[in-house]
Structures are given as structure tokens and as C-alpha cells.
PDB file of N, CA and C in Angstrom:
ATOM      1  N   UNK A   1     119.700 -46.543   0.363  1.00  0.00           N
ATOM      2  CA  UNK A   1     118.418 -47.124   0.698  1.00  0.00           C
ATOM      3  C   UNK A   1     118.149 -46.996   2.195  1.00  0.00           C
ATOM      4  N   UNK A   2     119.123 -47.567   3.217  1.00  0.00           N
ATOM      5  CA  UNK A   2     118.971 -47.425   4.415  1.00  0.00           C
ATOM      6  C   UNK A   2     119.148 -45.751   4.904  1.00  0.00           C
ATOM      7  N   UNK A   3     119.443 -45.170   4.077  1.00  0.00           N
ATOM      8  CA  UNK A   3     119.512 -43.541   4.256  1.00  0.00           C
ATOM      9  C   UNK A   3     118.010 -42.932   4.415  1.00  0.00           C
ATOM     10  N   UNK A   4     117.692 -43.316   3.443  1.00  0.00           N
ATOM     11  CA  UNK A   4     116.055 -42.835   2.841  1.00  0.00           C
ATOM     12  C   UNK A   4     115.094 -43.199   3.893  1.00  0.00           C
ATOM     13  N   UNK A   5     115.489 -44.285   4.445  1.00  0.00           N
ATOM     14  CA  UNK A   5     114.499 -44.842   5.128  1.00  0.00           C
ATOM     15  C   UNK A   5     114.205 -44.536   6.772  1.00  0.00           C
ATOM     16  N   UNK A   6     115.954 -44.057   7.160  1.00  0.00           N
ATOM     17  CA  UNK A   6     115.987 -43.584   8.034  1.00  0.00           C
ATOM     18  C   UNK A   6     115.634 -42.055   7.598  1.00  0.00           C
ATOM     19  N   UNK A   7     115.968 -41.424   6.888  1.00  0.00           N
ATOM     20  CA  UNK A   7     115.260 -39.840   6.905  1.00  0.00           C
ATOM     21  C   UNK A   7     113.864 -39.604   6.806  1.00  0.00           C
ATOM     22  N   UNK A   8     112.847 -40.808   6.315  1.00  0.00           N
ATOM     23  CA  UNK A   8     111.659 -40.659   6.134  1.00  0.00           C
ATOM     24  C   UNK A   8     111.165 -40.903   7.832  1.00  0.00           C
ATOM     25  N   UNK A   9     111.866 -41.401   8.390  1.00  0.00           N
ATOM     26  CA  UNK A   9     111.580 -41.814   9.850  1.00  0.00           C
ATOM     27  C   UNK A   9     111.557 -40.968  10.732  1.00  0.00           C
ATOM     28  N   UNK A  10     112.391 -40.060  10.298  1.00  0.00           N
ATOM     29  CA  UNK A  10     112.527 -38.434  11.276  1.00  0.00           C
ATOM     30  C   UNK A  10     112.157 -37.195  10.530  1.00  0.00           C
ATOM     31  N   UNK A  11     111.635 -37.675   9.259  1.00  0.00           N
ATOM     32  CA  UNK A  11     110.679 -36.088   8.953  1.00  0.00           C
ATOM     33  C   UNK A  11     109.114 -36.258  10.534  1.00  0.00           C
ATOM     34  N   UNK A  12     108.652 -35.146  10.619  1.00  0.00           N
ATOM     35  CA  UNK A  12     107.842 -35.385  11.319  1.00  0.00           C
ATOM     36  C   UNK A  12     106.822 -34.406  10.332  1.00  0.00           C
ATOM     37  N   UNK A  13     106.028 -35.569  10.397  1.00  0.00           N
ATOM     38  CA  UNK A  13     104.242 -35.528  10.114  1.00  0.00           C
ATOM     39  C   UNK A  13     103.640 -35.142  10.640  1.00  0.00           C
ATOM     40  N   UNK A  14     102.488 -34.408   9.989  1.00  0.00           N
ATOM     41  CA  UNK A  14     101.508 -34.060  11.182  1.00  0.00           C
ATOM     42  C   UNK A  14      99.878 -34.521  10.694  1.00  0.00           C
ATOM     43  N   UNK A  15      99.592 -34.998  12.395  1.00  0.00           N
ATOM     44  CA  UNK A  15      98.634 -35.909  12.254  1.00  0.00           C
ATOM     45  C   UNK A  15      97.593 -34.835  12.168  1.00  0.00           C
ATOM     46  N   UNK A  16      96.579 -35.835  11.434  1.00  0.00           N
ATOM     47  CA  UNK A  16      95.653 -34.813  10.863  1.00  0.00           C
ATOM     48  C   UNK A  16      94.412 -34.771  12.059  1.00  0.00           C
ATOM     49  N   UNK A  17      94.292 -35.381  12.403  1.00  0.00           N
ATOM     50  CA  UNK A  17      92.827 -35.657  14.239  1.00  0.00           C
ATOM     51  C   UNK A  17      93.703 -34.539  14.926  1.00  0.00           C
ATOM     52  N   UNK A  18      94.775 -34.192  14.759  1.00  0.00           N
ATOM     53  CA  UNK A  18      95.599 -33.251  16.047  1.00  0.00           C
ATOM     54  C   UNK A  18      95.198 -31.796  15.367  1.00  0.00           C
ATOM     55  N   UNK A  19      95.118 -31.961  13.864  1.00  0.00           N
ATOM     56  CA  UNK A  19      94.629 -30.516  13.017  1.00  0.00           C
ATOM     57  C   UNK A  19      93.460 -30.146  12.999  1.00  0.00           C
ATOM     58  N   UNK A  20      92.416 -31.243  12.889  1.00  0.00           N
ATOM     59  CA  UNK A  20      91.123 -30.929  13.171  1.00  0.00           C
ATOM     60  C   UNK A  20      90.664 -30.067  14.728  1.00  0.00           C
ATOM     61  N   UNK A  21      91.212 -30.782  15.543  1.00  0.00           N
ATOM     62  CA  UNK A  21      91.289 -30.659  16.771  1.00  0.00           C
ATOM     63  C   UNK A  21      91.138 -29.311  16.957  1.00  0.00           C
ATOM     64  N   UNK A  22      92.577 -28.890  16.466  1.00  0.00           N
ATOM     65  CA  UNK A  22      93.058 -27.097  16.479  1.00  0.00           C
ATOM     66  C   UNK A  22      92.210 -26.280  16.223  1.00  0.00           C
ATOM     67  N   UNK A  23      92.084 -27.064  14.577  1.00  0.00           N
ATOM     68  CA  UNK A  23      90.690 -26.015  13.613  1.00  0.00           C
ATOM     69  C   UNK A  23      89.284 -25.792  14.689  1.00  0.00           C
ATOM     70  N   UNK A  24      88.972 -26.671  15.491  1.00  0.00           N
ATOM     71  CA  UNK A  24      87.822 -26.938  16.082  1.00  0.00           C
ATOM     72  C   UNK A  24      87.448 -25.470  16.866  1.00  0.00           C
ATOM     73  N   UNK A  25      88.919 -26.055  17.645  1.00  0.00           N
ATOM     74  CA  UNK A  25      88.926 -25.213  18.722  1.00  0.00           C
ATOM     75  C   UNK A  25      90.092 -23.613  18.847  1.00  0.00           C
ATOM     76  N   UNK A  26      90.348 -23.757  18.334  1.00  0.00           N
ATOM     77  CA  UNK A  26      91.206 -22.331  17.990  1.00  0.00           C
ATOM     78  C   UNK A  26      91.407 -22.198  16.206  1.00  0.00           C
ATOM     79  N   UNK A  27      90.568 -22.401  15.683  1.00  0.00           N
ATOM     80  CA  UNK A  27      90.938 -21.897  14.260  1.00  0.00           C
ATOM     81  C   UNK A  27      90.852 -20.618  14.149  1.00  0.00           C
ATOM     82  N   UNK A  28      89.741 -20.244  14.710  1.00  0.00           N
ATOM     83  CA  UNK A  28      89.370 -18.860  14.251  1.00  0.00           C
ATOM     84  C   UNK A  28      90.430 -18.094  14.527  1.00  0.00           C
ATOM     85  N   UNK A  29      91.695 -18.189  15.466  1.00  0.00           N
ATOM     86  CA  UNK A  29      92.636 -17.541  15.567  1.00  0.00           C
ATOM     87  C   UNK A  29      94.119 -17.925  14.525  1.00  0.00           C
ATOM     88  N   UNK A  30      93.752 -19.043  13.718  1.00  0.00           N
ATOM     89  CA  UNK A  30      94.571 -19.666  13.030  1.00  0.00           C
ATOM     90  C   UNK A  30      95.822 -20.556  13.403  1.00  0.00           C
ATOM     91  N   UNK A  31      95.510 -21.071  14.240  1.00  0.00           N
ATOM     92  CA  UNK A  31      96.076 -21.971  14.920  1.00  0.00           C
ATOM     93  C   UNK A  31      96.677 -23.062  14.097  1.00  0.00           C
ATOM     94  N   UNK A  32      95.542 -23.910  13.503  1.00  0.00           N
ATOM     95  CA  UNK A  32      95.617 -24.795  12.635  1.00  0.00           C
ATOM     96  C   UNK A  32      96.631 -24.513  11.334  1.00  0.00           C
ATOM     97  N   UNK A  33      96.626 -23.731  11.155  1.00  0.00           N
ATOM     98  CA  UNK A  33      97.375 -23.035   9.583  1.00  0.00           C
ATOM     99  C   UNK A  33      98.974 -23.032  10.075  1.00  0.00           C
ATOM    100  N   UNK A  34      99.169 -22.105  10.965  1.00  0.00           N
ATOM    101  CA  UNK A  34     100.602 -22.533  11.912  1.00  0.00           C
ATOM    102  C   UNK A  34     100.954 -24.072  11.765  1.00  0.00           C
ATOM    103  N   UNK A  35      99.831 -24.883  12.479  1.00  0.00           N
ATOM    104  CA  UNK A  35     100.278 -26.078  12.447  1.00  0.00           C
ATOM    105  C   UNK A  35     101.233 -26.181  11.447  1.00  0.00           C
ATOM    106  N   UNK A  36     100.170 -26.059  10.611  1.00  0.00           N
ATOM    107  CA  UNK A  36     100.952 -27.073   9.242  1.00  0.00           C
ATOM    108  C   UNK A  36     102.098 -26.732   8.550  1.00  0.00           C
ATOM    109  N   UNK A  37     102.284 -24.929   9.011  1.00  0.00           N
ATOM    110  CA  UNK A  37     103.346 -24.332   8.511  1.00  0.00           C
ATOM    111  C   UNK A  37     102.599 -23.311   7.425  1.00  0.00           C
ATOM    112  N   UNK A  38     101.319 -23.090   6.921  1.00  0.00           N
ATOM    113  CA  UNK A  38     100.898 -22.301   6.348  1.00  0.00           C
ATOM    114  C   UNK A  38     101.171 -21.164   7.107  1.00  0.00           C
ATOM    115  N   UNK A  39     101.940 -20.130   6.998  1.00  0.00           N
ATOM    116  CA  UNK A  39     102.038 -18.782   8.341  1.00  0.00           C
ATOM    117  C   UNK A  39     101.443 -18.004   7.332  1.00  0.00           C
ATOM    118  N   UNK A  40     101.083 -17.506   6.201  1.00  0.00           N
ATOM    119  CA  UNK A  40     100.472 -16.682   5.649  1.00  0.00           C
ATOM    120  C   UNK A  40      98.997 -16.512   5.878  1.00  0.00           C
ATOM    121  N   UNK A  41      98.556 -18.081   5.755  1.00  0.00           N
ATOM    122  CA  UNK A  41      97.207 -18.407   5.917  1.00  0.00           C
ATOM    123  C   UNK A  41      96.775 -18.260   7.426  1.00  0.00           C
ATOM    124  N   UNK A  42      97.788 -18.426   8.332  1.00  0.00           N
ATOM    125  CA  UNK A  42      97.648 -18.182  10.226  1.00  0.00           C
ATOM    126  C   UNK A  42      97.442 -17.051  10.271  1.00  0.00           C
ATOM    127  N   UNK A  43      98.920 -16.091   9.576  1.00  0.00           N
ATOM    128  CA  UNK A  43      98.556 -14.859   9.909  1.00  0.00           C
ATOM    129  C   UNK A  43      96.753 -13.932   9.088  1.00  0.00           C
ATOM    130  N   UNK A  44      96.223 -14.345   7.929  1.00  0.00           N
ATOM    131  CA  UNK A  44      95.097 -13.788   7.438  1.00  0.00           C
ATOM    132  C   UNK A  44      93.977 -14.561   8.238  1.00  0.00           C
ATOM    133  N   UNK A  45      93.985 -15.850   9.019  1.00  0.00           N
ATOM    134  CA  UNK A  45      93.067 -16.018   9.904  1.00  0.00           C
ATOM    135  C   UNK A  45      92.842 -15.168  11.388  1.00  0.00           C
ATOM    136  N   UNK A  46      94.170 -15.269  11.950  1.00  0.00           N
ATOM    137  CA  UNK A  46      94.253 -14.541  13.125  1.00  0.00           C
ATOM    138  C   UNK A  46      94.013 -13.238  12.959  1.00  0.00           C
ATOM    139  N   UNK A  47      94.200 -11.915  11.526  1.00  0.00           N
ATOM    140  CA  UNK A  47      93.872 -10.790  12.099  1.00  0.00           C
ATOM    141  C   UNK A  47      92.257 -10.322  11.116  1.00  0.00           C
ATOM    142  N   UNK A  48      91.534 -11.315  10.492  1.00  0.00           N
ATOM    143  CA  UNK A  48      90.777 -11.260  10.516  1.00  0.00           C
ATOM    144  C   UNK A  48      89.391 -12.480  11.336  1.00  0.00           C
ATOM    145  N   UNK A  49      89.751 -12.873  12.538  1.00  0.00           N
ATOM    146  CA  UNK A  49      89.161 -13.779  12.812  1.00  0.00           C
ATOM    147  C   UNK A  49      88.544 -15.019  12.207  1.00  0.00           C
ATOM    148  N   UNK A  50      88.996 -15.488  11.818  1.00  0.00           N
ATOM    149  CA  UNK A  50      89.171 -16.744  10.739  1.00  0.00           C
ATOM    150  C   UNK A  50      87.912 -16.731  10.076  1.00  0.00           C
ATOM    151  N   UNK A  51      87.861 -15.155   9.526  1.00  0.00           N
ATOM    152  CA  UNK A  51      87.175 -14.578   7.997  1.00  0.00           C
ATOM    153  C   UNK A  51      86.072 -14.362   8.764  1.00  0.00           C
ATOM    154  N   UNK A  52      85.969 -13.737   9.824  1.00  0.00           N
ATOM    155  CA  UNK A  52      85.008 -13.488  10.147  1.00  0.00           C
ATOM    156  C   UNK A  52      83.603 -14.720  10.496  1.00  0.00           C
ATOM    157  N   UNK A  53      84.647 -15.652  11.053  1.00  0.00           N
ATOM    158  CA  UNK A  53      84.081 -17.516  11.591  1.00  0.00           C
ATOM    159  C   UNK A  53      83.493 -17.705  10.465  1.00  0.00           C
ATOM    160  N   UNK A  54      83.481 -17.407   9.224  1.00  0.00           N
ATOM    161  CA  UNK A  54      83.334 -18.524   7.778  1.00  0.00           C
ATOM    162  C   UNK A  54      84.271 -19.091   7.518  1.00  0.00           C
ATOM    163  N   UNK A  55      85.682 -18.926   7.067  1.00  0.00           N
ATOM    164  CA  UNK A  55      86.918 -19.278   6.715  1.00  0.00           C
ATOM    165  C   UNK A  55      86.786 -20.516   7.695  1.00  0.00           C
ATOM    166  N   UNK A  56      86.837 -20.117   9.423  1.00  0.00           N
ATOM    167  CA  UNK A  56      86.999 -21.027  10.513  1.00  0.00           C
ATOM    168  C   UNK A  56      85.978 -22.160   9.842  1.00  0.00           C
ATOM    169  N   UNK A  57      85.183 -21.523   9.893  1.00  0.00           N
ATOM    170  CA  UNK A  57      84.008 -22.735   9.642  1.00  0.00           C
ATOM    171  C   UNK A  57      84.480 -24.071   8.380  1.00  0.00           C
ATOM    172  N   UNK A  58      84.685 -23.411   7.139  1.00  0.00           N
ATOM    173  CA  UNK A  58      84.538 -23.866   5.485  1.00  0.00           C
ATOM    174  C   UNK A  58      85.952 -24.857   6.542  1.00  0.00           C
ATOM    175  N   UNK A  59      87.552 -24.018   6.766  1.00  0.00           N
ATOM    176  CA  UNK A  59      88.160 -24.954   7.139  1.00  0.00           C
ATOM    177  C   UNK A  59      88.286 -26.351   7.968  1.00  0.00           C
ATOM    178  N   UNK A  60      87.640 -26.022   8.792  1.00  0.00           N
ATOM    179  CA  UNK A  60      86.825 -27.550   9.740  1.00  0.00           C
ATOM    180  C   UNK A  60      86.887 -28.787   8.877  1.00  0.00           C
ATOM    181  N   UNK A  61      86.342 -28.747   8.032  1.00  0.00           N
ATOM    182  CA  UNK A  61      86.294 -29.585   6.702  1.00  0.00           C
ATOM    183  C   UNK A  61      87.187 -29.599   5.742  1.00  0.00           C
ATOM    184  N   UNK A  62      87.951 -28.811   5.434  1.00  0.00           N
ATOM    185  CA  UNK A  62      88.598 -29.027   4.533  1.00  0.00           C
ATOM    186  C   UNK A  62      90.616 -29.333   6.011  1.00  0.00           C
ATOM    187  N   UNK A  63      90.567 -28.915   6.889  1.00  0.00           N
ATOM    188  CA  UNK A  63      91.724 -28.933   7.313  1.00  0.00           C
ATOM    189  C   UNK A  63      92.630 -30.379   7.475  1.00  0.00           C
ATOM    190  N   UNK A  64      91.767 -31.661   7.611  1.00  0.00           N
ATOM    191  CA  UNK A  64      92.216 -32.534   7.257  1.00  0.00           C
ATOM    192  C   UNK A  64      93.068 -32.662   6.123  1.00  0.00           C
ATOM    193  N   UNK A  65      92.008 -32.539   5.031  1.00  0.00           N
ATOM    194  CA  UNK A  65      92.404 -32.911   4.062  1.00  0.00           C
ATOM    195  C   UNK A  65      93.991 -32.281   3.406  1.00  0.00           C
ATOM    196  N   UNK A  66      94.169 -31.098   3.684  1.00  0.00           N
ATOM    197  CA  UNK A  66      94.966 -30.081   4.132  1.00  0.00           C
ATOM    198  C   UNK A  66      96.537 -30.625   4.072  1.00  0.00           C
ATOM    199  N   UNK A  67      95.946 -31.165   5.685  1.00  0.00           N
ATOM    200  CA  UNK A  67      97.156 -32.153   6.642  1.00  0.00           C
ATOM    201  C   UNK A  67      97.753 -33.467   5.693  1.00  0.00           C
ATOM    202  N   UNK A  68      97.068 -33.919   4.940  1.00  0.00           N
ATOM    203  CA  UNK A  68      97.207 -35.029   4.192  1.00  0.00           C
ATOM    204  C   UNK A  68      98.214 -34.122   2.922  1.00  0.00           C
ATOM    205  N   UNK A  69      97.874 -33.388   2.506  1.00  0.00           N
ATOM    206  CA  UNK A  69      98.634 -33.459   1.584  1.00  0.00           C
ATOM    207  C   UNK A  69     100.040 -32.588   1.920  1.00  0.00           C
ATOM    208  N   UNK A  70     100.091 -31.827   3.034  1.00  0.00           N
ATOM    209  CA  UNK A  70     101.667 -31.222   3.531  1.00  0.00           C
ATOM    210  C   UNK A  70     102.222 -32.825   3.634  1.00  0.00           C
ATOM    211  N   UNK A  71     101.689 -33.446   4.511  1.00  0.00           N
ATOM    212  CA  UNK A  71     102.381 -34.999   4.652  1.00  0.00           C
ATOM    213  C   UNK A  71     102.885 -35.468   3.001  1.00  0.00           C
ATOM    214  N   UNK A  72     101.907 -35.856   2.284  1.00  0.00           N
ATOM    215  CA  UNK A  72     102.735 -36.183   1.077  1.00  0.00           C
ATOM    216  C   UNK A  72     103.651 -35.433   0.105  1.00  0.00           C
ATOM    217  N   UNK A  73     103.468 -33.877   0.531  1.00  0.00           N
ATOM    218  CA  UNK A  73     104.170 -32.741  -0.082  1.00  0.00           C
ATOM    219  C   UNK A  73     106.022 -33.469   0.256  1.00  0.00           C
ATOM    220  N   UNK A  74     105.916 -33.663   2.014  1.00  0.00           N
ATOM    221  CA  UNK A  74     107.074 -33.653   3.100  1.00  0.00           C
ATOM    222  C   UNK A  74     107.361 -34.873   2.310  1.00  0.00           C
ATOM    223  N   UNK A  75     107.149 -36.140   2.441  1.00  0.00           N
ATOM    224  CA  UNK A  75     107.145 -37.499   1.734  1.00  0.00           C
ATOM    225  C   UNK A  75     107.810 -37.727   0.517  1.00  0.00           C
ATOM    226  N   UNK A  76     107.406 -36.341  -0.397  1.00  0.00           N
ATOM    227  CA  UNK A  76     107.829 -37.014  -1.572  1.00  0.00           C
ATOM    228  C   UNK A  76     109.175 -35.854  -2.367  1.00  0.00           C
ATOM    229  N   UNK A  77     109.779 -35.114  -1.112  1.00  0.00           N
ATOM    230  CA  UNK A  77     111.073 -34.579  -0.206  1.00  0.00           C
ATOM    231  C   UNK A  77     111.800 -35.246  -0.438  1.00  0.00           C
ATOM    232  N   UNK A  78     112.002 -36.715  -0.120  1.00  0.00           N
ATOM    233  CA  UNK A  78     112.933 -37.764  -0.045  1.00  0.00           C
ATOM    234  C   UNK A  78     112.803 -38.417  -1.032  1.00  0.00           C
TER     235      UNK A  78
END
């Protein structure tokens, strides 16, 4: 029990205002996708300019939501 609780304490999360942020301002290079650990999705933003600033765009909105669920993906790890 005290195991769990300490390992849930040192996964590190990622906050989702810090992902938006990214998406905002460097998505189009896929910045945001890195974040989260998507590198497939970084790398098809970055060498097509994050779809040609639609992808960048549609993600803005959806990258939160995104962030929320790697967090409960990581969460439910333990």
C-alpha cells in the first residue's frame, strides 16, 4: 500500500495548461506531441507542418484533452 502510493508520487504527469501552451505556440512543429510522448504524432507534425496549420489548429482543442488521458493511461500503471 505504502509502495503504490509512493510510486504514484513519482510517476510524473503532465500538466495539461503546460500542453496547451506548447500546442499554442509551437505545435505546428509538434512540440506538444513530444510532450506527451506521442513521437510518431511529433514526428508527422514536424515534417509536415502540423498538417499544413490544420492538424496545429483541430489540436489546440483537442490537446488537453489528450494530456488527460496519457495521465490516466500513466495512473492506472500502478
Amino acid at each position: 500500500m505504502e509502495y503504490d502510493i509512493a510510486s504514484i508520487r513519482m510517476a510524473q504527469f503532465k500538466d495539461p495548461m503546460t500542453s496547451l501552451i506548447l500546442s499554442i505556440l509551437v505545435g505546428s512543429l509538434g512540440v506538444d506531441r513530444f510532450y506527451l510522448g506521442d513521437i510518431g504524432l511529433g514526428v508527422g507534425k514536424l515534417l509536415t507542418c502540423g498538417g499544413a496549420y490544420i492538424w496545429w489548429l483541430i489540436d489546440i482543442f483537442l490537446i488537453q484533452d489528450a494530456t488527460k488521458k496519457k495521465n490516466m493511461e500513466l495512473l492506472l500503471m500502478f
